[in-house]
C-alpha atoms as a PDB file:
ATOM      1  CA  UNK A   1      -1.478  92.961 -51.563  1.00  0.00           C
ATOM      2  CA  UNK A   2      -1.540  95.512 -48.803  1.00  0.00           C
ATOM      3  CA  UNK A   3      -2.570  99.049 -49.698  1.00  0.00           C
ATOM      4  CA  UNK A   4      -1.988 101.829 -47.195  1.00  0.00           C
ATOM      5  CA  UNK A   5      -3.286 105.680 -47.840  1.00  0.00           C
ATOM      6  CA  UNK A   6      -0.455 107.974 -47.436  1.00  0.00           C
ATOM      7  CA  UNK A   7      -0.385 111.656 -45.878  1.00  0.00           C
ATOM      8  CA  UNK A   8      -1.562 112.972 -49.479  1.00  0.00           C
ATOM      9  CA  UNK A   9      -5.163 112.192 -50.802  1.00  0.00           C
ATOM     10  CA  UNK A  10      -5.118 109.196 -53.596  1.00  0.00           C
ATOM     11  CA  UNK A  11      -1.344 108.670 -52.835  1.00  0.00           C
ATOM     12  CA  UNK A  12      -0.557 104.786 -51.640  1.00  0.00           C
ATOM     13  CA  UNK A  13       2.155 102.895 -50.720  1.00  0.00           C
ATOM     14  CA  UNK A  14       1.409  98.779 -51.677  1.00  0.00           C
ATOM     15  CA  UNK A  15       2.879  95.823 -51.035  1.00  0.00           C
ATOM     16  CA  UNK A  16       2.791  92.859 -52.553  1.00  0.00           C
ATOM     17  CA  UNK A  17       2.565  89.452 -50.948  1.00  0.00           C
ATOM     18  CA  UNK A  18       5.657  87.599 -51.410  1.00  0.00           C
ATOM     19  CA  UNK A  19       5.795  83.756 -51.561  1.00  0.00           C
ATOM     20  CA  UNK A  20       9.342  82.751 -50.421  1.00  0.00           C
ATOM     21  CA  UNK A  21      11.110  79.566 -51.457  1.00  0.00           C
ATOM     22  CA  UNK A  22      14.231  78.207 -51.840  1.00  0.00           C
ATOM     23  CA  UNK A  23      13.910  78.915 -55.429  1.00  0.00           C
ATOM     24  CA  UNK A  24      13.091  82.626 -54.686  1.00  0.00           C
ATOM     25  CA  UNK A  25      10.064  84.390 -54.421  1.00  0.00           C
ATOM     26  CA  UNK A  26       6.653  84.845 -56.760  1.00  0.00           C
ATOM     27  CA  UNK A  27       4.640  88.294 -56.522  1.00  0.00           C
ATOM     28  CA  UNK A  28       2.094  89.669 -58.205  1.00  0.00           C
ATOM     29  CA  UNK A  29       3.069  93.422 -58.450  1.00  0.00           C
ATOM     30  CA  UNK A  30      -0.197  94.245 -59.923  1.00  0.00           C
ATOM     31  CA  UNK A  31      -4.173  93.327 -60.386  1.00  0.00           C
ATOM     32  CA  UNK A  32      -6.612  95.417 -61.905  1.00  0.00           C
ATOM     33  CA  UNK A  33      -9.757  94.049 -59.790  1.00  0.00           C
ATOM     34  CA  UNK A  34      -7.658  94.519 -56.294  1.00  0.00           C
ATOM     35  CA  UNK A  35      -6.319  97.940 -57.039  1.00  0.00           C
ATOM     36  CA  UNK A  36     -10.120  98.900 -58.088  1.00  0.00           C
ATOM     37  CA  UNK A  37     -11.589  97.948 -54.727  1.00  0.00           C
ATOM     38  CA  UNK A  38      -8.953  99.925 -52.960  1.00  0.00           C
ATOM     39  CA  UNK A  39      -9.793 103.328 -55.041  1.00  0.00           C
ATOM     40  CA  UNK A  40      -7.719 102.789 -57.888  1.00  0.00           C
ATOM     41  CA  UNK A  41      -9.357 102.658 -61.130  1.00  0.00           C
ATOM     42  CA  UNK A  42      -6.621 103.783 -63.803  1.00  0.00           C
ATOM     43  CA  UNK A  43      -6.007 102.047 -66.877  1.00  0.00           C
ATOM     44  CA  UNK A  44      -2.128 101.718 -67.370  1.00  0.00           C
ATOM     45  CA  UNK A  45      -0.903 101.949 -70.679  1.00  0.00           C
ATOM     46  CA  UNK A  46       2.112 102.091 -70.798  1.00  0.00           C
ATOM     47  CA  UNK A  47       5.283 100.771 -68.884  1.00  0.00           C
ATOM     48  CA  UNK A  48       9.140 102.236 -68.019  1.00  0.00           C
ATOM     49  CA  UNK A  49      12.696 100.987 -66.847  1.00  0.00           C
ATOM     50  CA  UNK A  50      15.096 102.991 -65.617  1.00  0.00           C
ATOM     51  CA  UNK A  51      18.882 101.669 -64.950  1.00  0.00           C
ATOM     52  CA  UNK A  52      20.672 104.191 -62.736  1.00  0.00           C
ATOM     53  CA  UNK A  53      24.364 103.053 -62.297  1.00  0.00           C
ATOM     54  CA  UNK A  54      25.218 105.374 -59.617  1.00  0.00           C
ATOM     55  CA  UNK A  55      24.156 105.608 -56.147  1.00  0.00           C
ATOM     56  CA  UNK A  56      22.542 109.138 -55.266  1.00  0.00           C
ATOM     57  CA  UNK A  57      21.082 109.522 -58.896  1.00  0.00           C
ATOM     58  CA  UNK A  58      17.838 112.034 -58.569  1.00  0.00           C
ATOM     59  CA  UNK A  59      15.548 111.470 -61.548  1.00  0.00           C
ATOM     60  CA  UNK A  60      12.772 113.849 -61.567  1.00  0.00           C
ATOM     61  CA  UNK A  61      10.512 116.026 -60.717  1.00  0.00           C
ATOM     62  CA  UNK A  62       8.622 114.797 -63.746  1.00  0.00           C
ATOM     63  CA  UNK A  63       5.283 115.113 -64.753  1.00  0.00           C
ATOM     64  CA  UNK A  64       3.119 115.931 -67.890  1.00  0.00           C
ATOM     65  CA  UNK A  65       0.705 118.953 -68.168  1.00  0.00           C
ATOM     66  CA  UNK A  66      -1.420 117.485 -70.720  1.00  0.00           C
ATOM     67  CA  UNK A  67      -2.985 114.076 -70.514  1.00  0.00           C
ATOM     68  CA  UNK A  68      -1.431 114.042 -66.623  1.00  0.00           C
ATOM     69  CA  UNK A  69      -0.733 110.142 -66.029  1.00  0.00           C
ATOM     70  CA  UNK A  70      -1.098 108.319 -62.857  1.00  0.00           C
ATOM     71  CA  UNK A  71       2.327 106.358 -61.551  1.00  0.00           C
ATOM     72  CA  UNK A  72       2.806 102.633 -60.146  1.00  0.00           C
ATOM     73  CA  UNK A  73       6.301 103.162 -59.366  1.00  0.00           C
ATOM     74  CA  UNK A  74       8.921  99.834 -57.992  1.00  0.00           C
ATOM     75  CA  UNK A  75      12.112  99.325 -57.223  1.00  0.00           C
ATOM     76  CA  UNK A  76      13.544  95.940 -58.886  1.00  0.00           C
ATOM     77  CA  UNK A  77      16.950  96.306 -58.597  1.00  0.00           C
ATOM     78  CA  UNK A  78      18.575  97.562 -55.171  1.00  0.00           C
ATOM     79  CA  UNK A  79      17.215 100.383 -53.186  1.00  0.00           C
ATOM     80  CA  UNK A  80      15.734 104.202 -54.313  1.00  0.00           C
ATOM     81  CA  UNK A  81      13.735 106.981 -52.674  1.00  0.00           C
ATOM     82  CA  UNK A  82      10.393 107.268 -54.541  1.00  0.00           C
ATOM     83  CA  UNK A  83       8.802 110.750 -54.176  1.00  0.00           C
ATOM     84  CA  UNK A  84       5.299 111.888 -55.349  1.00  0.00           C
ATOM     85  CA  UNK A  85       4.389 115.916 -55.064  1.00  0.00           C
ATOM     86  CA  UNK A  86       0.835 117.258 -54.865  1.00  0.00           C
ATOM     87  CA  UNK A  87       0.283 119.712 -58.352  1.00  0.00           C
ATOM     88  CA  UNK A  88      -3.791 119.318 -58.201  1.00  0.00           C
ATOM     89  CA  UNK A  89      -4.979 122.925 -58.273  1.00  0.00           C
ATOM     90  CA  UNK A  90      -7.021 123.985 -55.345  1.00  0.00           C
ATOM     91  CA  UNK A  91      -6.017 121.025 -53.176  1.00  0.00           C
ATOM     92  CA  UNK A  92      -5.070 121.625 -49.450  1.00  0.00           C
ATOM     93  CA  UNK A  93      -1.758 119.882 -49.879  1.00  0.00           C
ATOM     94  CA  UNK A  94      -0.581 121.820 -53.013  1.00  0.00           C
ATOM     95  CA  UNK A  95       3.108 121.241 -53.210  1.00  0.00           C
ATOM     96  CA  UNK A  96       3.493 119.099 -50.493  1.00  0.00           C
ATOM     97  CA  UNK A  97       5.270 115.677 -50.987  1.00  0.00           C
ATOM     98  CA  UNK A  98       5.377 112.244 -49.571  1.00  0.00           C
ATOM     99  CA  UNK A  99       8.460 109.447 -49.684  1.00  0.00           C
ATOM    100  CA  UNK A 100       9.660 106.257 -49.450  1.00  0.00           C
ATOM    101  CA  UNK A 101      12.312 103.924 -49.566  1.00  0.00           C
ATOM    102  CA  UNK A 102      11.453 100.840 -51.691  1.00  0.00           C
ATOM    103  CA  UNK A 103      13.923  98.417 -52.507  1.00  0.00           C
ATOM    104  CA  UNK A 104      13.678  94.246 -54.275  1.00  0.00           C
ATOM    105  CA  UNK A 105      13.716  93.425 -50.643  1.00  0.00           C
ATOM    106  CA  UNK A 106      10.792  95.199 -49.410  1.00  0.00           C
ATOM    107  CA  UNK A 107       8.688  95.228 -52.664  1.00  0.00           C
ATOM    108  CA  UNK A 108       7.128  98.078 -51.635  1.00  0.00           C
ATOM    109  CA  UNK A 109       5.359 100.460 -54.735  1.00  0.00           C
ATOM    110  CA  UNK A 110       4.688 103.945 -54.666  1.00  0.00           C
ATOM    111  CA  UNK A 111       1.158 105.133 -56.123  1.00  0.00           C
ATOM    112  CA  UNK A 112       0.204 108.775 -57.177  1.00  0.00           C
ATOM    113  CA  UNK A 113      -2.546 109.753 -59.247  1.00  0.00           C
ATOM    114  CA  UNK A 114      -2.194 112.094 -62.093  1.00  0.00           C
ATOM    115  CA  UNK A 115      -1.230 115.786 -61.698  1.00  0.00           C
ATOM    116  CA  UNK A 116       1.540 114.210 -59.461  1.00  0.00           C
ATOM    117  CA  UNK A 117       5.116 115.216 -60.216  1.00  0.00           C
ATOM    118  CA  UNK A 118       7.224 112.316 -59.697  1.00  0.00           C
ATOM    119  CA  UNK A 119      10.761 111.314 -58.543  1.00  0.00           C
ATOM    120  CA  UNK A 120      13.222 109.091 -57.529  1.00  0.00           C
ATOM    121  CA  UNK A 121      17.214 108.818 -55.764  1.00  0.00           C
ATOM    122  CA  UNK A 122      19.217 105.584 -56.225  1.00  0.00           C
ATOM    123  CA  UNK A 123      20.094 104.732 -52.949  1.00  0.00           C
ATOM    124  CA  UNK A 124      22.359 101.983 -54.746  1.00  0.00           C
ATOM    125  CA  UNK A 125      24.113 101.232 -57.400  1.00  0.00           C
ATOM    126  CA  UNK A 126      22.916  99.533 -60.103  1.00  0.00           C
ATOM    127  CA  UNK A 127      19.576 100.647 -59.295  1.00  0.00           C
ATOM    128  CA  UNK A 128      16.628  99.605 -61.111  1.00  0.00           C
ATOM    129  CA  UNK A 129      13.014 101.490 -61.124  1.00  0.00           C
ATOM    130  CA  UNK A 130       9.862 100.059 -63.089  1.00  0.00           C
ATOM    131  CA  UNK A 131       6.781 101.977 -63.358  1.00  0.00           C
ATOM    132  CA  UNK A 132       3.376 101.753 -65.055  1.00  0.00           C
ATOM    133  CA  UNK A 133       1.845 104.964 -66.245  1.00  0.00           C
ATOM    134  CA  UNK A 134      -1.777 105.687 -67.478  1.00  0.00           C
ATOM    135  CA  UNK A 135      -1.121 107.857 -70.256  1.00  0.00           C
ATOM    136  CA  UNK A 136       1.319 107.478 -72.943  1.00  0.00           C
ATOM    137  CA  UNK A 137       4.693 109.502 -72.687  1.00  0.00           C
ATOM    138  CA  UNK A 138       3.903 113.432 -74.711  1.00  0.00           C
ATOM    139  CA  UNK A 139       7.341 115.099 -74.738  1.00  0.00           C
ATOM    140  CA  UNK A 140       5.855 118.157 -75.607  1.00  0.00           C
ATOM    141  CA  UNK A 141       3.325 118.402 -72.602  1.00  0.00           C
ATOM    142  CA  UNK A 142       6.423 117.252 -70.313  1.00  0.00           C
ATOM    143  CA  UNK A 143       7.070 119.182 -67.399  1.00  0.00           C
ATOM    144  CA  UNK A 144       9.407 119.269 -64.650  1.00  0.00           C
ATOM    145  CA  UNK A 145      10.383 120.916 -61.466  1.00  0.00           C
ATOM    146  CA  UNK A 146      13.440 121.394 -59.536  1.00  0.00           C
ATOM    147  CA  UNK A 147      14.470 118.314 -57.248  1.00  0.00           C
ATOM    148  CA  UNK A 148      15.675 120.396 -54.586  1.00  0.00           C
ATOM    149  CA  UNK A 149      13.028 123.131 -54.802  1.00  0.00           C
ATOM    150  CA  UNK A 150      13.264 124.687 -51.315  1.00  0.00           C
ATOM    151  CA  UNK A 151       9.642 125.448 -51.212  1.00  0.00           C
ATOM    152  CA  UNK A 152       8.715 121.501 -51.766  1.00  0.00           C
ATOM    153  CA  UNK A 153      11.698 120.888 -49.227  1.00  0.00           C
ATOM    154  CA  UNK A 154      11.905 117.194 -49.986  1.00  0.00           C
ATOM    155  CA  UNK A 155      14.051 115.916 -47.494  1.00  0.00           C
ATOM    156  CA  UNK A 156      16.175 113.574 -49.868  1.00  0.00           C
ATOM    157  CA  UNK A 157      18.709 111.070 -48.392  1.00  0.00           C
ATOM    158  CA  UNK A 158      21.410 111.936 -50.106  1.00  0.00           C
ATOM    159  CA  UNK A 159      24.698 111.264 -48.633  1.00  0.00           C
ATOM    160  CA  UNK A 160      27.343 112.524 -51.303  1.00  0.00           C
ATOM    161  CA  UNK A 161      26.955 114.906 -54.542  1.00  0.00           C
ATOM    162  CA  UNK A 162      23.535 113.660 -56.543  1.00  0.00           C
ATOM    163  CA  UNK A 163      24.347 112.754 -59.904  1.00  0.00           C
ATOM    164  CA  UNK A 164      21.788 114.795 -62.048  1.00  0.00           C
ATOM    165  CA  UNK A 165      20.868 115.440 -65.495  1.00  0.00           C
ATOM    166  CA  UNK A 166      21.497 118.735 -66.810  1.00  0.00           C
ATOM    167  CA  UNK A 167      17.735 119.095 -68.039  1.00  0.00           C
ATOM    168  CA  UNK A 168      16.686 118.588 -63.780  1.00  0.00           C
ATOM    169  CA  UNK A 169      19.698 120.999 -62.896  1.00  0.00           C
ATOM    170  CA  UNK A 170      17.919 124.197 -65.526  1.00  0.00           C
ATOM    171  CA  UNK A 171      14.059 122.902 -64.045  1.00  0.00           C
ATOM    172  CA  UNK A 172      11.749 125.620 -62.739  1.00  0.00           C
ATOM    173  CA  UNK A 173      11.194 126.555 -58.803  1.00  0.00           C
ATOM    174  CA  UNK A 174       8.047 125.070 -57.969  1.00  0.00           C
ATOM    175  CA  UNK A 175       6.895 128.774 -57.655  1.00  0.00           C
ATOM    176  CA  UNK A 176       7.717 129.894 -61.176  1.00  0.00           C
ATOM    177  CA  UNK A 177       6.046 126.987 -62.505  1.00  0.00           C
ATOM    178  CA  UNK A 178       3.327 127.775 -61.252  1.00  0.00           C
ATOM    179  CA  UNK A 179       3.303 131.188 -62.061  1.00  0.00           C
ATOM    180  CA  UNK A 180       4.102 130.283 -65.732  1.00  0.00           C
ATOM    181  CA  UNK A 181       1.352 127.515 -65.512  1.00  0.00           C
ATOM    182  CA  UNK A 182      -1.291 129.319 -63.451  1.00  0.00           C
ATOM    183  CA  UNK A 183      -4.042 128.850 -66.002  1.00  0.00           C
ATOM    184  CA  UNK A 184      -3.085 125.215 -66.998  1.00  0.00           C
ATOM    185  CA  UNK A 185      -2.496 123.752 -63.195  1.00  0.00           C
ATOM    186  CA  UNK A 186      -4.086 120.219 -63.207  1.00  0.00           C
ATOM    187  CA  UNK A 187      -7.846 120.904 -61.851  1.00  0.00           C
ATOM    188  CA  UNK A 188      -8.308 117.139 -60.207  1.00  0.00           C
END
């Protein structure tokens, strides 16, 4: 596996060695003693699969407040933009965000550590996004901010009217959560 730091602190982008066939391909996505010696030590506990049928589907900003979980996100179906914002109180790149396409071609995976709000547009259809998380899912310490906060100004690739759930359409402004949250902003 290749791991490669990304503009924010703790954030990665890794890919997996592929061995290529002409049955296919074999990867491992994930090992616990290789992620340690590049920096990442977090237990995952839990794993998610998302089916998006439409192309342009945003998913997120999603995070949790309480017990914050760290993200091994991959795409293995089609093609999606992964995004991963800074919410880490006191760090210089508060609210900034970093990007990437991943796709079952490129097998690349998007890493952020906890107090990370996390996202993702289907760049296809029939798009498929796995991720392992290090806490189990809280729906009461769930929290969310707006995909297209200006602030945040995630430059999204969207080509044609997102598809959106109506709980990301009513999310707070990056700003008024953290106004609301100001005591409670992850301290990592």
């Amino acid at each position: 596996m290749r791991f490669e730091s990304a503009p924010l602190r703790d954030v990665f982008v890794i890919t997996p060695d592929a061995h290529v066939d002409e049955r296919g391909f074999f990867a491992e996505t994930y090992r616990r003693d290789e992620f340690v010696a590049a920096g990442i030590a977090d237990t995952f506990v839990q794993d998610n699969h998302s089916l998006s049928v439409r192309r342009n589907t945003v998913r997120g900003l999603h995070f949790q407040w309480d017990a914050p979980m760290a993200k091994l996100m991959r795409v293995t179906r089609g093609s999606a933009f992964l995004v991963a914002v800074d919410l880490r109180k006191g760090s210089p790149t508060l609210g900034k965000w970093f990007g990437i396409e991943a796709s079952e071609e490129n097998k690349k995976q998007l890493y952020a550590p906890a107090s990370f709000a996390r996202g993702f547009q289907t760049l296809t259809d029939m798009c498929e996004v796995q991720y392992k998380c290090s806490a189990v899912y809280n729906p009461d310490a769930q929290g969310e901010i707006a995909w297209d906060d200006n602030q945040i100004g995630i430059d999204w690739p969207i080509t044609d009217t997102p598809v959106v759930s109506e709980k990301n359409m009513l999310s707070p402004s990056f700003t008024e959560w953290c106004e609301r949250a100001e005591s409670d902003l992850f301290r990592y």
